[in-house]
C-alpha atoms as a PDB file:
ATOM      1  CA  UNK A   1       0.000   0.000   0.000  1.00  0.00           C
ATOM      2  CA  UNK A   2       1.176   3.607  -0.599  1.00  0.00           C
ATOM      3  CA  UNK A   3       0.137   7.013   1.249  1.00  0.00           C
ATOM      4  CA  UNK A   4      -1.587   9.562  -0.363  1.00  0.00           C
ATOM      5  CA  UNK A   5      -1.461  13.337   0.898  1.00  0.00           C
ATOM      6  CA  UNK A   6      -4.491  15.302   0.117  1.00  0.00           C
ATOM      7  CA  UNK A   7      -5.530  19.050   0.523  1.00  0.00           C
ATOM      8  CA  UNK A   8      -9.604  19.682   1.844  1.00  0.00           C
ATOM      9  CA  UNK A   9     -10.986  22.321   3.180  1.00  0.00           C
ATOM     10  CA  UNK A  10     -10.934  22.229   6.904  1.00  0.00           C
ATOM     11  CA  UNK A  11     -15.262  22.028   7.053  1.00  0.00           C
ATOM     12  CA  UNK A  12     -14.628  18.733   4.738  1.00  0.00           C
ATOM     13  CA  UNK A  13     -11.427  17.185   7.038  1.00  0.00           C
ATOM     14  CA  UNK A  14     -14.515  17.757  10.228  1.00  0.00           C
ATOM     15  CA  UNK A  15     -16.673  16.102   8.108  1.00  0.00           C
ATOM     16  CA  UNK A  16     -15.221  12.784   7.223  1.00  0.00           C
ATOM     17  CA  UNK A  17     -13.938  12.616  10.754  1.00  0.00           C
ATOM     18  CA  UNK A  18     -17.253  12.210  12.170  1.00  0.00           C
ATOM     19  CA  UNK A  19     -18.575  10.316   8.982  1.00  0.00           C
ATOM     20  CA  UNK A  20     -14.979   7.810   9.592  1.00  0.00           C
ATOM     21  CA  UNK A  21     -16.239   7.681  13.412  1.00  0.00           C
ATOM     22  CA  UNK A  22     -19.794   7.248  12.777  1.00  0.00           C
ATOM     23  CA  UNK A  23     -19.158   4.128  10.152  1.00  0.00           C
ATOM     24  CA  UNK A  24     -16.122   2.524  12.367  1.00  0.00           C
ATOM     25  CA  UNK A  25     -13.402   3.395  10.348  1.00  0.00           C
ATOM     26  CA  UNK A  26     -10.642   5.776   9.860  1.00  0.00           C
ATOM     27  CA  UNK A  27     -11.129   8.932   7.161  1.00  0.00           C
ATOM     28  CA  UNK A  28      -7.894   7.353   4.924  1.00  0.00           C
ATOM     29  CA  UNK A  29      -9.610   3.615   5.069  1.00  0.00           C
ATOM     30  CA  UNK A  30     -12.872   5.811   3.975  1.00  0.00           C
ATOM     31  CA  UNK A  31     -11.388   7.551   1.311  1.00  0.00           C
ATOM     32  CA  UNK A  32      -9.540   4.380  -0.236  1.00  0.00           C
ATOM     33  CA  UNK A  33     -12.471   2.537   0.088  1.00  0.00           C
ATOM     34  CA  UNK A  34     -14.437   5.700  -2.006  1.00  0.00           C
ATOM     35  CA  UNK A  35     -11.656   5.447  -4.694  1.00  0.00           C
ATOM     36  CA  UNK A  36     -11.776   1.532  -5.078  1.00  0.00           C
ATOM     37  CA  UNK A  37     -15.676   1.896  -5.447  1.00  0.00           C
ATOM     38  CA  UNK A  38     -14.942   4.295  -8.180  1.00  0.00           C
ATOM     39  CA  UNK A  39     -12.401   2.594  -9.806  1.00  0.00           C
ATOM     40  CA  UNK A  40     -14.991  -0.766  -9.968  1.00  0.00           C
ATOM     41  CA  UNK A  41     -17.744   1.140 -11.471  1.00  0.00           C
ATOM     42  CA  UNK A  42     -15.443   3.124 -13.895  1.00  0.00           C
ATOM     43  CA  UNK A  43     -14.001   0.029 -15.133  1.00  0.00           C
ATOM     44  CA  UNK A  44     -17.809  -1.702 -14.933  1.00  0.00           C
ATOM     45  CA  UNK A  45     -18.909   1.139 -16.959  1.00  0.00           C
ATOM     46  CA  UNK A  46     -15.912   0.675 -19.633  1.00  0.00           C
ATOM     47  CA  UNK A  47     -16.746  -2.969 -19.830  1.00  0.00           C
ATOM     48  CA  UNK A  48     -20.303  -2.514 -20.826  1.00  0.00           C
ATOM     49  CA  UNK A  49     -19.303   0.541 -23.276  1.00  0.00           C
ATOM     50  CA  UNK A  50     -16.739  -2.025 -25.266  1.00  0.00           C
ATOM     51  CA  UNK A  51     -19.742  -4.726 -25.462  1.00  0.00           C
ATOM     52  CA  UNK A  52     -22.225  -2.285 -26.803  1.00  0.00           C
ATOM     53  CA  UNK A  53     -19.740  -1.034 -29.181  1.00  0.00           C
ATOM     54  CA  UNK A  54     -18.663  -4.444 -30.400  1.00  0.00           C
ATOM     55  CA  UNK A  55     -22.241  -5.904 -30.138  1.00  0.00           C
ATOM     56  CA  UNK A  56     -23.507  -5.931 -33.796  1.00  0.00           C
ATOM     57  CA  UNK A  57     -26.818  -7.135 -33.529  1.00  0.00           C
ATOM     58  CA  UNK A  58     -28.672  -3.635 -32.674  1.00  0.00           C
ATOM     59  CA  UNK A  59     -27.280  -2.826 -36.845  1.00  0.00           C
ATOM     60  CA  UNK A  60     -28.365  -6.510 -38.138  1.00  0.00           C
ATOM     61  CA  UNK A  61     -31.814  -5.817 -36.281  1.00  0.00           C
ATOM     62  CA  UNK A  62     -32.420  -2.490 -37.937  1.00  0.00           C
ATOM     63  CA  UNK A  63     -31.102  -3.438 -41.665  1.00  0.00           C
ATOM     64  CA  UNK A  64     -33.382  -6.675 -41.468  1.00  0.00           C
ATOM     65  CA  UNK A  65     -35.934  -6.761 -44.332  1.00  0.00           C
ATOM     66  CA  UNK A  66     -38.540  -6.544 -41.651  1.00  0.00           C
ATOM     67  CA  UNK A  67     -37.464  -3.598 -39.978  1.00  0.00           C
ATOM     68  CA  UNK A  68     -36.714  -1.975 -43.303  1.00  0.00           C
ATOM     69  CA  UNK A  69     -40.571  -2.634 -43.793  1.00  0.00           C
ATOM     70  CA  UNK A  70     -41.848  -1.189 -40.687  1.00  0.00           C
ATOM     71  CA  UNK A  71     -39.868   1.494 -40.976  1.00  0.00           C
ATOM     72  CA  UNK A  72     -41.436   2.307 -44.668  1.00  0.00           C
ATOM     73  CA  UNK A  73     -45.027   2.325 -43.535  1.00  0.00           C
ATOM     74  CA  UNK A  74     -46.387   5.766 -42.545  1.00  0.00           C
ATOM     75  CA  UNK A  75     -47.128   6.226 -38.708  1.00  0.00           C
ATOM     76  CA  UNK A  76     -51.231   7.086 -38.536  1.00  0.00           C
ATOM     77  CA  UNK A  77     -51.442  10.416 -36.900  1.00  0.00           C
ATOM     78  CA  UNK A  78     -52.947  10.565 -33.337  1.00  0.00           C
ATOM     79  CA  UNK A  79     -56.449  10.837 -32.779  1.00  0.00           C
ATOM     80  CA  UNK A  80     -57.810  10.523 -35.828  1.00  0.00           C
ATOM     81  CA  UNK A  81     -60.885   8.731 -36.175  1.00  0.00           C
ATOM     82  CA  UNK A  82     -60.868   5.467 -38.164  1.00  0.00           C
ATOM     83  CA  UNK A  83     -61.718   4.463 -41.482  1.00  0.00           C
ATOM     84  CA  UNK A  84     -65.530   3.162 -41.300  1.00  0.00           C
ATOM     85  CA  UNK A  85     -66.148   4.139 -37.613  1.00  0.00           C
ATOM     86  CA  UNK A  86     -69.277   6.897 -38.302  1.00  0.00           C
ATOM     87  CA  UNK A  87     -67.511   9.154 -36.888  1.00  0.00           C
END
């Protein structure tokens, strides 16, 4: 492990004191556990970004035949009545 210096602002320092006291721990096992949990979800985050970018089935859906279809056919405007109801 390796120490880390930081500068807060004094109001922040009193802060995470009594947040470290409150939870049972000390502010610099606080702090490393903040910056694991945001290294995790960083690297989560990357993960899912590289399998959505390399995940080709979203284009293969939307150049199908069928979607080419659907996507051909005029969308009916809202609240018009339909064809045949007497209205």
């Amino acid at each position: 492990m390796k120490n880390l210096t930081i500068t807060v602002e004094d109001s922040v320092l009193e802060w995470a004191r009594v947040e470290a006291a409150r939870r049972g721990t000390s502010v610099s096992r606080m702090v490393g556990d903040f910056m694991a949990e945001m290294q995790q979800r960083e690297d989560a985050y990357e993960r899912a970004y590289l399998a959505w970018r390399t995940d080709e089935r979203g284009w293969k859906i939307q150049n199908a035949p069928e979607a080419r279809a659907r996507s051909a056919m005029p969308a009916r405007a809202g609240g018009l009545a339909e064809a045949g109801s007497g209205e």
